[in-house]
Protein backbone atom coordinates (compact mmCIF):
# COMPACT_ATOMS: atom_id res chain seq x y z
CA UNK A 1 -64.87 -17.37 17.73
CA UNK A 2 -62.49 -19.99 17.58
CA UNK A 3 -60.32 -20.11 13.76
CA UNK A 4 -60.84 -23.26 12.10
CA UNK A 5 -59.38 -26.15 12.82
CA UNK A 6 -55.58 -27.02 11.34
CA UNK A 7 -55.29 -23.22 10.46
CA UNK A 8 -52.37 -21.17 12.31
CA UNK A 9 -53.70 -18.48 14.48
CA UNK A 10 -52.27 -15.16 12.85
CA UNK A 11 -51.58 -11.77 14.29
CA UNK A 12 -49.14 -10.78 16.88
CA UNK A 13 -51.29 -10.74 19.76
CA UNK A 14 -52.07 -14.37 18.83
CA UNK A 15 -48.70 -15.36 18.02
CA UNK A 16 -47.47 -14.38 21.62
CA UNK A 17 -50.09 -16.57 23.31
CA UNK A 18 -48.65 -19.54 21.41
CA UNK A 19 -47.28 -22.28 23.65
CA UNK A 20 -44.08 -23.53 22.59
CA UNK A 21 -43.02 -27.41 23.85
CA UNK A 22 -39.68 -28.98 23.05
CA UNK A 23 -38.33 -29.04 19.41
CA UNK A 24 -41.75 -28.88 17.56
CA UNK A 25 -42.38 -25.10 18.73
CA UNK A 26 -41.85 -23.05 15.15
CA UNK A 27 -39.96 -19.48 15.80
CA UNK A 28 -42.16 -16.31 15.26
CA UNK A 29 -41.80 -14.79 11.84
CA UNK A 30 -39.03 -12.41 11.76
CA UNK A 31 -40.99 -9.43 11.08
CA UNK A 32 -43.23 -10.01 13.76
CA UNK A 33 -40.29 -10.66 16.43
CA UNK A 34 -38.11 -7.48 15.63
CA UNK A 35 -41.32 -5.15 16.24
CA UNK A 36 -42.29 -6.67 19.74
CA UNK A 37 -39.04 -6.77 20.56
CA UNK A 38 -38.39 -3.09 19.89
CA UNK A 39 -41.79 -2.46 21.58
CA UNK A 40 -42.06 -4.05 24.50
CA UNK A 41 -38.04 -3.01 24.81
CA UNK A 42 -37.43 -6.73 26.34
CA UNK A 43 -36.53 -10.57 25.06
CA UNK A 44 -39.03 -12.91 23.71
CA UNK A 45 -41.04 -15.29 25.70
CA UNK A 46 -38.54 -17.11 28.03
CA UNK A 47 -41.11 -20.42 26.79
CA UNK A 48 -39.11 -21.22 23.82
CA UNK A 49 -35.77 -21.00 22.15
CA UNK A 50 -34.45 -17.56 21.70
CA UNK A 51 -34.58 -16.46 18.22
CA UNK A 52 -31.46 -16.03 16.44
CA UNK A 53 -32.56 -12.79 14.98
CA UNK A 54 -33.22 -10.89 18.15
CA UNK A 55 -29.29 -12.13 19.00
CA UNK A 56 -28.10 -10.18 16.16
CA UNK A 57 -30.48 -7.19 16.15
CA UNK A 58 -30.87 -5.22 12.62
CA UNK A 59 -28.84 -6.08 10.33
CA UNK A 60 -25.47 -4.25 10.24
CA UNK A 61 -25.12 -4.55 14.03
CA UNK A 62 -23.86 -6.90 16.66
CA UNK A 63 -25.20 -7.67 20.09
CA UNK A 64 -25.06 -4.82 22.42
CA UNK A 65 -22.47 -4.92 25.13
CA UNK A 66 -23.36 -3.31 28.12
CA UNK A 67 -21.37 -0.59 30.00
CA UNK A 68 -19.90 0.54 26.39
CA UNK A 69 -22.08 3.52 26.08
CA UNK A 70 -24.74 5.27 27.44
CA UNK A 71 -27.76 7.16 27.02
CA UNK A 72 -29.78 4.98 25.93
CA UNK A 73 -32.06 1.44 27.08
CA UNK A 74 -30.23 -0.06 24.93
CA UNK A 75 -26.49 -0.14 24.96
CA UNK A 76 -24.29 0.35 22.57
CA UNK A 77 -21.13 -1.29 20.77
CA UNK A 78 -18.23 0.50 20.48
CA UNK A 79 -17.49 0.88 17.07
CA UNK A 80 -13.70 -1.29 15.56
CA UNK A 81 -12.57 1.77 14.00
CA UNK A 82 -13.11 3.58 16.99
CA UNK A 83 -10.82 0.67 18.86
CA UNK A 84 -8.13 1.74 15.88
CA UNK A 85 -8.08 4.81 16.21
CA UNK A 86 -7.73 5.34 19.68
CA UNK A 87 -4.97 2.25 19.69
CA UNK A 88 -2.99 4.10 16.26
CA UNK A 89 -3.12 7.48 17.36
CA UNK A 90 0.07 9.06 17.62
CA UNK A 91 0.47 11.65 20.68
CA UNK A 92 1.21 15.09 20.32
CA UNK A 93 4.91 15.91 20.14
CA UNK A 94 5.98 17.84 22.96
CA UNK A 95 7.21 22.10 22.15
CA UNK A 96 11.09 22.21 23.21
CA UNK A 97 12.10 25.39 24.64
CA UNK A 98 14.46 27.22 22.72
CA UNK A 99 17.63 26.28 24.43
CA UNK A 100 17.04 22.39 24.23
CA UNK A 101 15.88 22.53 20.83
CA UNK A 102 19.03 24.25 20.03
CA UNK A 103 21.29 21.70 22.08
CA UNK A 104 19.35 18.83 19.73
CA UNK A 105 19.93 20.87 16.61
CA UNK A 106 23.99 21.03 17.51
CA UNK A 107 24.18 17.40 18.83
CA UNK A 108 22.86 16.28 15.16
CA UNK A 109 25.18 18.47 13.49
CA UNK A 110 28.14 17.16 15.49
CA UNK A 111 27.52 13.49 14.51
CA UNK A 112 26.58 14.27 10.84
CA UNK A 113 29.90 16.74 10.43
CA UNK A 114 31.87 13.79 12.06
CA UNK A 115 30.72 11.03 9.81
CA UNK A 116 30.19 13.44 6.44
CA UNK A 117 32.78 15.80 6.78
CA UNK A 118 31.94 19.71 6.45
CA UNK A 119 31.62 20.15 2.67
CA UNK A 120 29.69 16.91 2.37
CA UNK A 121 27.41 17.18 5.26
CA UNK A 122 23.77 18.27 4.14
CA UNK A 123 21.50 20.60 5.97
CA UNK A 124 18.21 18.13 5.14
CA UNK A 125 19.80 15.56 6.43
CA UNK A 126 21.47 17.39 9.88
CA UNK A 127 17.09 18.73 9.68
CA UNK A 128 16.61 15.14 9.56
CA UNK A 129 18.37 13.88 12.71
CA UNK A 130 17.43 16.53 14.70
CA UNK A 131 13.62 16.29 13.98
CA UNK A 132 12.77 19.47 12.70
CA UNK A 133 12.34 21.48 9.78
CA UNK A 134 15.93 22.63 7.37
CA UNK A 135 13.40 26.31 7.74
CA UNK A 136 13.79 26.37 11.37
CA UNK A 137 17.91 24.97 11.05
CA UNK A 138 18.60 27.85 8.71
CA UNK A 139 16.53 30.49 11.01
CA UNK A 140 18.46 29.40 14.22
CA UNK A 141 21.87 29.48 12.41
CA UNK A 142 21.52 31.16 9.19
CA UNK A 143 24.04 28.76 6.93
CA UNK A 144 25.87 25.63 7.13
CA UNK A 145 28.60 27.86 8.25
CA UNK A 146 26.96 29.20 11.00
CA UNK A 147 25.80 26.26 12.53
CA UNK A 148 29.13 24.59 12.36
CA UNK A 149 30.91 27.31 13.68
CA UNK A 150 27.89 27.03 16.64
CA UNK A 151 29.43 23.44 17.04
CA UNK A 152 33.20 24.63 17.00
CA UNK A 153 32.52 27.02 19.70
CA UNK A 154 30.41 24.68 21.63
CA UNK A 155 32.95 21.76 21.49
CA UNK A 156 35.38 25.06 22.79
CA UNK A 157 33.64 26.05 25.72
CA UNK A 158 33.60 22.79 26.63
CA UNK A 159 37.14 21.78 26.40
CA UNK A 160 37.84 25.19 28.30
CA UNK A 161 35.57 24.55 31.24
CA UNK A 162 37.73 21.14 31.83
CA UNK A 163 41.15 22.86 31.60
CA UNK A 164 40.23 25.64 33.91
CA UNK A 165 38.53 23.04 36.24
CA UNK A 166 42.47 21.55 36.49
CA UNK A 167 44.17 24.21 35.86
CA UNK A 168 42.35 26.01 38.95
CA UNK A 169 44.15 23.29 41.12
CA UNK A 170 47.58 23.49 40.29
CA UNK A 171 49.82 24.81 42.83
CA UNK A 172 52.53 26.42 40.58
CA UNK A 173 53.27 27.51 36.96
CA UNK A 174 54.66 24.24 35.32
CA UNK A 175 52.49 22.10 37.38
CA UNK A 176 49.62 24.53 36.45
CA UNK A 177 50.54 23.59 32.39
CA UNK A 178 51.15 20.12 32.86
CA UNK A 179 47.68 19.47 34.15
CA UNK A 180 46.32 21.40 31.37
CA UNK A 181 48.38 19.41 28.83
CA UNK A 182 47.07 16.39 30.51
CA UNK A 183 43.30 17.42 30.74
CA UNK A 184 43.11 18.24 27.13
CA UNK A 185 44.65 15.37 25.93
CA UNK A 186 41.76 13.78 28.45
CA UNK A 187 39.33 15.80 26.25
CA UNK A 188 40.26 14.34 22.52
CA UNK A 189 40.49 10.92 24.17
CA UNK A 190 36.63 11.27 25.55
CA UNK A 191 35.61 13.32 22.25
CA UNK A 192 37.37 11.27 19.29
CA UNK A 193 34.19 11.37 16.86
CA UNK A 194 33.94 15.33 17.07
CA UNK A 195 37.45 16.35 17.86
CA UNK A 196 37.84 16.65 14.73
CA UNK A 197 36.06 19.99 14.61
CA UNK A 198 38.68 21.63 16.85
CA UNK A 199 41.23 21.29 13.74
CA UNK A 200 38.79 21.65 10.52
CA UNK A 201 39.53 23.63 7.97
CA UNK A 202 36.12 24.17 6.30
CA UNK A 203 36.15 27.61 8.31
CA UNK A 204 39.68 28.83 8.34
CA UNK A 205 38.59 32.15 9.77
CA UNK A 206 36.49 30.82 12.70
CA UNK A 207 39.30 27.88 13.57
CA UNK A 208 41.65 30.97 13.52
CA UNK A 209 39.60 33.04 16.25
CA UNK A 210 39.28 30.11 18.04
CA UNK A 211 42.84 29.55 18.10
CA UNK A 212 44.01 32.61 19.07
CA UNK A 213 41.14 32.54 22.03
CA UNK A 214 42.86 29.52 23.51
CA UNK A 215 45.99 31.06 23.35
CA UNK A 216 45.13 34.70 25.10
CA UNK A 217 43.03 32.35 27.75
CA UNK A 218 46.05 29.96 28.32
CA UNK A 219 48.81 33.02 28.46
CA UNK A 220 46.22 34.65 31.31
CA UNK A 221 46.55 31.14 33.51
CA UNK A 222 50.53 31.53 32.87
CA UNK A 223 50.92 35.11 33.64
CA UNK A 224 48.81 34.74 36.82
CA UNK A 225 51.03 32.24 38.12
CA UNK A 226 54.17 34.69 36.99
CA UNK A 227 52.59 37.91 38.62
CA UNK A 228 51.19 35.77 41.64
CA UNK A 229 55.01 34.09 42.46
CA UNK A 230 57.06 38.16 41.49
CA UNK A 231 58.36 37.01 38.46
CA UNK A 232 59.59 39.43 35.91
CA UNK A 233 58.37 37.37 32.75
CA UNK A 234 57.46 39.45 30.11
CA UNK A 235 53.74 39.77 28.73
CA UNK A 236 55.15 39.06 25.30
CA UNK A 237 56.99 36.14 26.04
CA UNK A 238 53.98 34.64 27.66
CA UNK A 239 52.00 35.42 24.95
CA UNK A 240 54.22 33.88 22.88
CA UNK A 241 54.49 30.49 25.18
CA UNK A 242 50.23 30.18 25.01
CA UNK A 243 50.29 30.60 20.96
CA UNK A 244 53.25 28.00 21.08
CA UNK A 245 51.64 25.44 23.28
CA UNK A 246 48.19 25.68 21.83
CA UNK A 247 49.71 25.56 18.40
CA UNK A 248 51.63 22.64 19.24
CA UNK A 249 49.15 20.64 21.16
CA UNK A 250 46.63 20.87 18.39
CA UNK A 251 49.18 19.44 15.63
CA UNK A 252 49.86 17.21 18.25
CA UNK A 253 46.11 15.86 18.98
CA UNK A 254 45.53 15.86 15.05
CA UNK A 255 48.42 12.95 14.55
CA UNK A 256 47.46 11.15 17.87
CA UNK A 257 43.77 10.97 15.77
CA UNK A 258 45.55 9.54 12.86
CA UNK A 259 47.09 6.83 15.13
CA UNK A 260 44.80 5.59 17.81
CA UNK A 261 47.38 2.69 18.05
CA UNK A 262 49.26 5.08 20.43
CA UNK A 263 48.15 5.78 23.96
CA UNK A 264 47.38 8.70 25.49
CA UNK A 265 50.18 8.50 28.17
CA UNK A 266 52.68 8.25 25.50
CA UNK A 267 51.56 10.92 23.58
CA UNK A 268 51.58 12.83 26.38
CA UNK A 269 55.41 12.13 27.47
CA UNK A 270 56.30 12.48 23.55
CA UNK A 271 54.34 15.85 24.44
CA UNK A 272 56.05 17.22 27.33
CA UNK A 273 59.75 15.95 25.97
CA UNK A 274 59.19 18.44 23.21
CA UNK A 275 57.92 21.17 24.77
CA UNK A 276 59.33 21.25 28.60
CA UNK A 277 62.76 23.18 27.70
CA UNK A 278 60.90 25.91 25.67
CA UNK A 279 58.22 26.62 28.25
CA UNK A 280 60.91 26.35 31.08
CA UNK A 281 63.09 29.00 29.34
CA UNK A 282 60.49 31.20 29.10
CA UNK A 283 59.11 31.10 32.78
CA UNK A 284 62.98 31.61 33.77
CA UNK A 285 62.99 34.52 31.96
């Protein structure tokens, strides 16, 4: 039975046998797209325009994009805040063994004690520039103290491994000191921001060990040199001759700090002029 005349046809199984031609053809209602579309899990008739609706899907979604996601007929979008999160996130910091994370630790302490001083140097902000916790400072050095006296004896070792590195070279006593004087001289000029350390006095007792360290370790080189050639130089007197050239050289570096208009060759010369005769004497003696 055919419906009468200048009435629609209704229904969806009559609405899909409608021939669309040119501009005139009228979209499918909306309601009646979306469900053959999700049915028959495929685009409208290729016979008219494609309707707008099917383009955008439900509402609250955009066109799929295939090769996005699977699982499914119908692909997926990948969400934006999925894009933002994967672009933001920050990676996971890597775990520093002990021994590097305690090299980082001293290396901040260094700069902030250079540029603050001891006494106004702050543990949060040494925590700070080290990346870590003031918790984990004060368990790996206890105190303020502690970890500056870690630097001191860090910036020690150090200087010593370059002296005996020269010193080791040397073919006889006074040559043997010169090339010390010279090396650590060599040492304050490289180290100028945390030479300082060497001659703070925020820890009187631990600049005091240290001192008299340098001293016994210089008097050894010196008394090798004596024993090594059959010299008859008293242990005393070398003693004596480390404490005075360690002394002196320290007082020495502190001024040369003070005035950075001098150069190092100079204060080395001014060095030697005042200390030759007394270490001469001594090796005679």
């Amino acid at each position: 039975m055919e419906p009468a005349r200048g009435r629609e046809p209704v229904g969806l199984h009559a609405q899909r046998k409608r021939q669309c031609t040119g501009r005139d053809c009228a979209p499918l209602p909306r309601r009646a797209r979306l469900h053959g579309h999700r049915r028959q899990g495929r685009p409208p008739d290729r016979g008219g325009a494609a309707p707008a609706a099917a383009d955008r899907g439900s509402a609250g979604t955009r066109k799929p994009v295939p090769g996005v996601h699977g699982g499914s007929r119908d692909q997926g979008v990948q969400d934006d805040r999925t894009d933002r999160a994967m672009t933001t996130a920050t990676p996971a910091r890597r775990r520093l063994p002990r021994g590097e994370r305690e090299e980082q630790m001293l290396d901040a302490g260094e700069r902030i004690f250079g540029m603050r001083g001891f006494r106004s140097a702050s543990m949060d902000e040494i925590a700070e520039a080290s990346g870590i916790t003031k918790a984990l400072l004060y368990q790996y050095f206890g105190s303020k103290e502690g970890l500056y006296e870690a630097c001191l004896e860090r910036g020690r070792a150090r200087l010593f491994e370059q002296l005996q590195a020269v010193a080791d070279k040397a073919s006889s006593p006074l040559r043997r000191l010169r090339a010390v004087v010279a090396a650590y001289f060599d040492y304050i000029d490289e180290h100028r921001g945390s030479a300082w350390l060497l001659y703070a006095d925020a820890s009187m007792d631990a600049v005091n060990e240290m001192r008299s360290r340098n001293a016994e370790v210089l008097a050894a080189l010196i008394m090798r040199d004596v024993n090594g050639a059959g010299g008859s130089v008293r242990a005393e007197d070398v003693e004596l001759l480390g404490h005075l050239i360690v002394g002196s050289g320290e007082q020495v570096a502190r001024w040369w700090l003070e005035h950075p208009e001098l150069s190092k060759e100079d204060v080395i010369a001014r060095f030697h002029a005042a200390t030759d005769g007394a270490i001469a004497a001594v090796l005679r003696g």
